[in-house]
Protein backbone atom coordinates (compact mmCIF):
# COMPACT_ATOMS: atom_id res chain seq x y z
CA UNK A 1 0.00 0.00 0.00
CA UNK A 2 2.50 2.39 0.73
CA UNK A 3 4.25 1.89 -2.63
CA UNK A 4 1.24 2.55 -4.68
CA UNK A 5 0.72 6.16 -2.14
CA UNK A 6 4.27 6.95 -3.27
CA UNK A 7 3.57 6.71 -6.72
CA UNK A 8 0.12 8.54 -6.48
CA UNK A 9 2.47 11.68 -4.86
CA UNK A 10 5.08 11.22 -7.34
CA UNK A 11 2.01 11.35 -10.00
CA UNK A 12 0.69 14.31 -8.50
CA UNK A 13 4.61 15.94 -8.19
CA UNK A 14 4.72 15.99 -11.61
CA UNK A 15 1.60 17.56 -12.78
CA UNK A 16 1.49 20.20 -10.23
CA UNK A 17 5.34 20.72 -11.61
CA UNK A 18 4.63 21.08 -15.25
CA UNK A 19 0.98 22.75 -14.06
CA UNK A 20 3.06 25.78 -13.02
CA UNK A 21 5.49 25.66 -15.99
CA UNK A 22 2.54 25.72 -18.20
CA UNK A 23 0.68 29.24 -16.26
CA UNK A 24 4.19 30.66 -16.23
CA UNK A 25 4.36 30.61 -20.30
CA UNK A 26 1.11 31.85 -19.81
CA UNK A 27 -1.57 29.24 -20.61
CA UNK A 28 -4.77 28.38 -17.92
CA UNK A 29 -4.08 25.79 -15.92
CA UNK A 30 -4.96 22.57 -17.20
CA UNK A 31 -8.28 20.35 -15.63
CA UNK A 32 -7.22 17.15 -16.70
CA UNK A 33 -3.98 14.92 -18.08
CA UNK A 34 -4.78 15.45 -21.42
CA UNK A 35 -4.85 19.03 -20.99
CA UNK A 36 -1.90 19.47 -19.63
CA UNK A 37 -0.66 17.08 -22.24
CA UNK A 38 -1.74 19.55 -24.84
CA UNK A 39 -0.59 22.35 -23.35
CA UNK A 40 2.82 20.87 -23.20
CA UNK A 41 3.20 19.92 -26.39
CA UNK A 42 2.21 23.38 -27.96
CA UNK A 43 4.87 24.63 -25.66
CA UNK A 44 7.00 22.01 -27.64
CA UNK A 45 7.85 20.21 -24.15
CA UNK A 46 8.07 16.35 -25.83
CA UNK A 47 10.02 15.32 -23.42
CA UNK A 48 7.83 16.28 -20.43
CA UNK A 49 4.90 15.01 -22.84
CA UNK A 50 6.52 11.47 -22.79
CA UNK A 51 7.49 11.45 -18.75
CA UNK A 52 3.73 12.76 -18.33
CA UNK A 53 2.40 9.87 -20.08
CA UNK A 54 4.68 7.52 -18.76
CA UNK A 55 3.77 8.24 -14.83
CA UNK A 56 0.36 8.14 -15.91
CA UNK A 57 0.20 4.87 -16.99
CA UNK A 58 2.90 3.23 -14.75
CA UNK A 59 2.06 5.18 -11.41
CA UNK A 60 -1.12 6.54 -11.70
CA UNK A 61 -2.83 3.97 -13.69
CA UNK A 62 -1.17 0.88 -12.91
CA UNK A 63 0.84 1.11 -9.60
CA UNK A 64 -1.71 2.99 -7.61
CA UNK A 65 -5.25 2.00 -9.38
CA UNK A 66 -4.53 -1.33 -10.06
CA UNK A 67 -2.40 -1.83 -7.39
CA UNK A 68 0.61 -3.19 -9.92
CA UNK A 69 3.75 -2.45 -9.74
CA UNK A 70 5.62 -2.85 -13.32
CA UNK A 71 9.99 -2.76 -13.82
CA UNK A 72 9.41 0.21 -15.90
CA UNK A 73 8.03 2.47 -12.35
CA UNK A 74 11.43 2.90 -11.51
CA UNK A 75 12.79 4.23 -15.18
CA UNK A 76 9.62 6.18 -14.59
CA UNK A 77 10.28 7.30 -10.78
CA UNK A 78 13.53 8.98 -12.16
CA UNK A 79 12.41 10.36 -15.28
CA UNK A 80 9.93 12.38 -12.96
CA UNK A 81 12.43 13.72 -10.38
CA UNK A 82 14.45 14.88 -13.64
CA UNK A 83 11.14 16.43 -15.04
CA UNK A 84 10.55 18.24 -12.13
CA UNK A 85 14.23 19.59 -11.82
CA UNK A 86 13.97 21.21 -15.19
CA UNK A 87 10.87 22.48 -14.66
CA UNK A 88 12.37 24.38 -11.44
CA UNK A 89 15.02 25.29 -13.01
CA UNK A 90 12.79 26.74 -15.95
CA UNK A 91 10.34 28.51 -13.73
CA UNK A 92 13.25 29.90 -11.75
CA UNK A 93 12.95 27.94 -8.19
CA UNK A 94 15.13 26.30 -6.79
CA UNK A 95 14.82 22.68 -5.27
């Protein structure tokens, strides 16, 4: 249980991460996943696109709604803590 919590925050790390990115270069902020996947990929962010659909699917989806934990989560895992390094670095926080 408290691996599929960690990848629900992780999830949730992310999108509030690229959420601001995406208001700072002055867009809403996105409702839904595939909103802030749009969003994203007008702001020609493709490689945020791909980490956003990969935690998604491997720790939103899978780890913490179907309770599965898949070898690709921790590819994933790091992917995100890169993603949300750039976007701080982007945005002008630090970490």
């Amino acid at each position: 249980m408290l691996m599929r919590e960690g990848c629900e925050k992780v999830f949730h790390a992310y999108a509030e991460a690229v959420s601001a990115l995406i208001q700072k270069r002055g867009f809403p902020e996105p409702d839904s996943h595939a909103e802030r996947r749009e969003a994203l990929d007008k702001l020609g962010e493709k490689r945020l696109v791909r980490v956003g659909d990969d935690a998604f699917l491997y720790l939103h989806s899978y780890a913490y709604y179907g309770g599965k934990i898949f070898p690709e989560a921790d590819e994933c895992l790091k992917n995100v803590d890169e993603a949300i390094r750039y976007v701080h670095r982007k945005i002008g926080k630090t970490t």
